[in-house]
N, C-alpha and C. Protein backbone atom coordinates (compact mmCIF):
# COMPACT_ATOMS: atom_id res chain seq x y z
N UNK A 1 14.90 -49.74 195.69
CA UNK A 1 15.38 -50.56 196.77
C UNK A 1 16.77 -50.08 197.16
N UNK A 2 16.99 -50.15 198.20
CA UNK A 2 18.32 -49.54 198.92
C UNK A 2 19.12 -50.88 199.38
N UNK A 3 20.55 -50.99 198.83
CA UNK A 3 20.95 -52.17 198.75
C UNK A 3 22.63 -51.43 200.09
N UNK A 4 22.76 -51.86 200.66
CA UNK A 4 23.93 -51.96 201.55
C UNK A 4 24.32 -53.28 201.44
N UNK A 5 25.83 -53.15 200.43
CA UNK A 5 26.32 -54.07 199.67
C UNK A 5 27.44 -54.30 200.63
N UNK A 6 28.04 -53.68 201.27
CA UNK A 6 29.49 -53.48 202.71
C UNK A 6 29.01 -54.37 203.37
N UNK A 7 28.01 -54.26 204.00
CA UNK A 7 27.68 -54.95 205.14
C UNK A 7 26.82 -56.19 204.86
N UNK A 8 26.45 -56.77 203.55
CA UNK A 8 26.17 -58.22 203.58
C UNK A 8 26.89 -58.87 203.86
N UNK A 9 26.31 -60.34 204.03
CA UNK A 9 27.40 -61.24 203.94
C UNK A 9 27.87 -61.74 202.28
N UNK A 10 28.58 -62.31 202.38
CA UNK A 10 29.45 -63.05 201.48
C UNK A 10 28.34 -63.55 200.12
N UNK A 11 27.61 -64.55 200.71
CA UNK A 11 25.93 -65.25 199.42
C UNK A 11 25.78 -64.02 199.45
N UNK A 12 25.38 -62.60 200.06
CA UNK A 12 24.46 -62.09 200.17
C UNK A 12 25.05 -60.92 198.70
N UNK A 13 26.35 -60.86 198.86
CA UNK A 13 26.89 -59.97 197.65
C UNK A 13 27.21 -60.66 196.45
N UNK A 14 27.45 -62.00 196.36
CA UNK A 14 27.36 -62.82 195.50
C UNK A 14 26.09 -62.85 194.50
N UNK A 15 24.97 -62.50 195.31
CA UNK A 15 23.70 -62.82 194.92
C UNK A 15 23.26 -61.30 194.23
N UNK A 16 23.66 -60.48 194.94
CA UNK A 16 23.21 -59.16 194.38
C UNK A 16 23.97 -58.34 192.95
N UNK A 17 25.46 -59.03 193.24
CA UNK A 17 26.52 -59.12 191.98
C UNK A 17 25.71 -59.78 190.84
N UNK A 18 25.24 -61.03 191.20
CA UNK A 18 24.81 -61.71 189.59
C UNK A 18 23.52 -60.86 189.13
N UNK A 19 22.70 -60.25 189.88
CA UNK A 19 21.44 -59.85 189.34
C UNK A 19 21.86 -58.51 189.38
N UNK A 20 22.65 -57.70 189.71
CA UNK A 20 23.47 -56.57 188.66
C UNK A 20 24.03 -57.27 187.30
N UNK A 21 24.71 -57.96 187.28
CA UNK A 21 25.03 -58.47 186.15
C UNK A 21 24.12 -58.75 184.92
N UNK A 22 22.90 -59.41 185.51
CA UNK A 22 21.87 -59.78 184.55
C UNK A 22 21.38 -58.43 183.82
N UNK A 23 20.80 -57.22 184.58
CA UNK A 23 20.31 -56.42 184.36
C UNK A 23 21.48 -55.34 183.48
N UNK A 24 22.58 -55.26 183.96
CA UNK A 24 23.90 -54.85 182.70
C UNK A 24 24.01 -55.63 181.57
N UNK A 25 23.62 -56.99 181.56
CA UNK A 25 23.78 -57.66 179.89
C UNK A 25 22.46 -57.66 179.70
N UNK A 26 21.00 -56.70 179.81
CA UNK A 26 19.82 -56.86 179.53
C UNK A 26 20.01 -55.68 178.66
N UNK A 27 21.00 -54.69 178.66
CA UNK A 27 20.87 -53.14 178.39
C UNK A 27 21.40 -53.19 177.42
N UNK A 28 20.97 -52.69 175.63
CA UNK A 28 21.55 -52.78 174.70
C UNK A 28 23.06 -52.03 174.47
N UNK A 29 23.61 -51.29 175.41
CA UNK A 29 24.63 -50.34 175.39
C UNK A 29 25.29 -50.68 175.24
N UNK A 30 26.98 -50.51 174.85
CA UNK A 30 28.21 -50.85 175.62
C UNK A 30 28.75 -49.69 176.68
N UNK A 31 29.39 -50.23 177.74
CA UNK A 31 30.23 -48.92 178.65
C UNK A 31 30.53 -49.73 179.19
N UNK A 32 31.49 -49.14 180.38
CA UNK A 32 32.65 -50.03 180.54
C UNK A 32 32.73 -49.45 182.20
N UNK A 33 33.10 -50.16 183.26
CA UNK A 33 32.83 -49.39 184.83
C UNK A 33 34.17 -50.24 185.40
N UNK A 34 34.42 -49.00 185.18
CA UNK A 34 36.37 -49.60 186.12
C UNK A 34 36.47 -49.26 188.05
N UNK A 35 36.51 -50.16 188.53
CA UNK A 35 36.59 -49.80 189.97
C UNK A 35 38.08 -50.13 190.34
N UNK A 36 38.60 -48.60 190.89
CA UNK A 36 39.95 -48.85 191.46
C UNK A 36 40.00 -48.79 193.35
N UNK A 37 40.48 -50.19 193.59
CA UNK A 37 40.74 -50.36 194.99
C UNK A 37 41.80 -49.93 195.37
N UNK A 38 41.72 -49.08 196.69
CA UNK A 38 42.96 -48.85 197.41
C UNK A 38 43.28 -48.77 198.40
N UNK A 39 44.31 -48.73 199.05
CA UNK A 39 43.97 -48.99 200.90
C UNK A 39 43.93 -47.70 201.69
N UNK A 40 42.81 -47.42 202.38
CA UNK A 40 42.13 -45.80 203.20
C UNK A 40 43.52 -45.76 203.98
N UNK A 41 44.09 -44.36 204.31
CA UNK A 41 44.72 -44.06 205.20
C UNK A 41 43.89 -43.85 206.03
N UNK A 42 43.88 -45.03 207.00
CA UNK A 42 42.85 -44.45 208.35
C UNK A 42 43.47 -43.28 209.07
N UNK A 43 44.45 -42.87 209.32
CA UNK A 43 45.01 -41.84 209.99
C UNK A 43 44.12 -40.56 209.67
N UNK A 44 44.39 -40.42 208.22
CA UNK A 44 44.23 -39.32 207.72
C UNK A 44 42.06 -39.15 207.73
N UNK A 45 42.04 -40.69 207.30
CA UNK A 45 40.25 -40.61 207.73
C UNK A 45 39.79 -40.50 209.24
N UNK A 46 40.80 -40.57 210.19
CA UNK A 46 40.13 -40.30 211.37
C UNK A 46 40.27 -38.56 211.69
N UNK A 47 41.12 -38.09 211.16
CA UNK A 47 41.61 -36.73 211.30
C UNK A 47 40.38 -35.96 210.59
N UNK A 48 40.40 -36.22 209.14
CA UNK A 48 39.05 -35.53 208.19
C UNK A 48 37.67 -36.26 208.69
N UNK A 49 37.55 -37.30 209.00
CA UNK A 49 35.62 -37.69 208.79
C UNK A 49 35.27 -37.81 210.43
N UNK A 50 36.06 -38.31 211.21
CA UNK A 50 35.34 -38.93 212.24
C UNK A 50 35.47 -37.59 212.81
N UNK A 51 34.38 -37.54 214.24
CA UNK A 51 34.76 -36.60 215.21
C UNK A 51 35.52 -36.25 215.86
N UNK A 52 35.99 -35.02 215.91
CA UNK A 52 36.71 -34.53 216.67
C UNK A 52 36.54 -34.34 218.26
N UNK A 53 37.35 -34.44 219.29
CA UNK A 53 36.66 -34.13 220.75
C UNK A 53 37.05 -32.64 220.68
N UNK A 54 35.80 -32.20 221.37
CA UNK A 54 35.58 -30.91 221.90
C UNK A 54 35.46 -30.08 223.12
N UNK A 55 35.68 -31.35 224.53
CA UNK A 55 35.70 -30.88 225.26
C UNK A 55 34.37 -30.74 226.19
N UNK A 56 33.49 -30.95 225.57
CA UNK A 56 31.99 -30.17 226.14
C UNK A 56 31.45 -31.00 226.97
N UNK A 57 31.88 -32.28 227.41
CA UNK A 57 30.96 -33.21 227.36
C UNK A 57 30.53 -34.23 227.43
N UNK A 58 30.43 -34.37 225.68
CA UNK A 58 29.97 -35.31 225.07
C UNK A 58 31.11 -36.01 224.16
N UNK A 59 32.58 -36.17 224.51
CA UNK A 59 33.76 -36.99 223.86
C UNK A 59 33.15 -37.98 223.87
N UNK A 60 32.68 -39.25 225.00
CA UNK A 60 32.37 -40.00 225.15
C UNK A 60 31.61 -40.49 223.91
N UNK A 61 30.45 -39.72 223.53
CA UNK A 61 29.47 -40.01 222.58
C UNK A 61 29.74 -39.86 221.41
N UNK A 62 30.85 -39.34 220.70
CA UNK A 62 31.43 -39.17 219.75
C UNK A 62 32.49 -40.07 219.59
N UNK A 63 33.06 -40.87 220.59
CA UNK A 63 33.96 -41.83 221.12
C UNK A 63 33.66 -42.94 220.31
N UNK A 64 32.23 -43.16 221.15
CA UNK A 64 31.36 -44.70 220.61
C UNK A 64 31.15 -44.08 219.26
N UNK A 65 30.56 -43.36 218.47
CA UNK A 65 30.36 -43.12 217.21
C UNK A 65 31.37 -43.44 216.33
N UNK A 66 32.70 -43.01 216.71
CA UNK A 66 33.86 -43.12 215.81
C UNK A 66 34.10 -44.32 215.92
N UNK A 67 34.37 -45.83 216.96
CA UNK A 67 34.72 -46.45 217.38
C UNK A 67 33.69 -47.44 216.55
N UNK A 68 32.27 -47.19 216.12
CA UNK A 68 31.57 -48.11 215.33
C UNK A 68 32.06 -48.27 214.10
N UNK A 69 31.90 -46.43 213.42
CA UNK A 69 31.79 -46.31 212.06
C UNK A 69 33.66 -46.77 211.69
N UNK A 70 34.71 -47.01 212.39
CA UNK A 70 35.84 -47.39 212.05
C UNK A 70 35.25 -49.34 212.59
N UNK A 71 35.27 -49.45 212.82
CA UNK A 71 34.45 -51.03 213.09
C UNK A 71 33.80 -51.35 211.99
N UNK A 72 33.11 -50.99 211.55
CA UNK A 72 32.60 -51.38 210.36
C UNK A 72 33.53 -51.00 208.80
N UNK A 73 34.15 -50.27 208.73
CA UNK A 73 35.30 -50.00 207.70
C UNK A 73 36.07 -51.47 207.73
N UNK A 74 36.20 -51.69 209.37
CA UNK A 74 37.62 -52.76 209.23
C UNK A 74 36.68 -53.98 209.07
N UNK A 75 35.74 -54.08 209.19
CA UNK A 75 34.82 -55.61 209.17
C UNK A 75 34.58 -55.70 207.94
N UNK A 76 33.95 -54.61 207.21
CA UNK A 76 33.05 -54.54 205.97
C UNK A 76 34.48 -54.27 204.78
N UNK A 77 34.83 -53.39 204.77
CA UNK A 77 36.18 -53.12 203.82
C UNK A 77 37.49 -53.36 203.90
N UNK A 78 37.92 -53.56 204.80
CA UNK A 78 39.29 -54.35 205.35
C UNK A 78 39.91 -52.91 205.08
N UNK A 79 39.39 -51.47 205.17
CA UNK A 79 40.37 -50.28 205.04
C UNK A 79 40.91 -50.01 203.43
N UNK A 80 39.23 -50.43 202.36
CA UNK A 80 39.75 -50.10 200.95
C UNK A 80 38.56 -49.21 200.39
N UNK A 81 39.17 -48.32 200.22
CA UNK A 81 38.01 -47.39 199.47
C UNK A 81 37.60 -47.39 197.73
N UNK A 82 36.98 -47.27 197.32
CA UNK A 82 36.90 -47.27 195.87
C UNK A 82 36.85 -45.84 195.04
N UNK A 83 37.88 -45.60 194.43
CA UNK A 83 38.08 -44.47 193.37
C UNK A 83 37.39 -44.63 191.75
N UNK A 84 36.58 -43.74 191.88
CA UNK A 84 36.50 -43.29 190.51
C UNK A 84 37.06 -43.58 189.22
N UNK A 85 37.36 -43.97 188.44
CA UNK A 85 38.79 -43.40 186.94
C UNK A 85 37.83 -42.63 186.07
């Protein structure tokens, strides 16, 4: 099952949190999962990920593309990415 956890609502990650949970205290193991939050330099993410204009065209369409996928960063993540440790 493919879970898009960003874009639930609120019950909806609540709900999917506890039944991760269940299934982590079902597993005889110990380990340990550290999530570090931090705040995205959007600058620097619009420069590296989103599109660049090229001139050809099609800015426009790459316009609306960038203009969603940063829409949903600021709706869904408030501009925090999660690192590794």
């Amino acid at each position: 099952m493919d879970i898009n956890y960003v874009t639930a609502g609120a019950e909806e990650q609540m709900r999917i949190l506890k039944q991760y949970c269940k299934t982590v205290n079902a597993i005889d193991v110990y380990f340990l999962i550290t999530i570090f939050n931090r705040n995205k330099n959007m600058q620097d993410f619009r420069e590296h990920v989103l599109f660049q204009e090229k001139g050809d065209g099609f800015n426009w369409l790459r316009g609306s593309y960038n203009q969603i996928i940063e829409k949903r960063i600021v709706d869904g993540r408030q501009g925090i990415e999660q690192e590794n440790c």
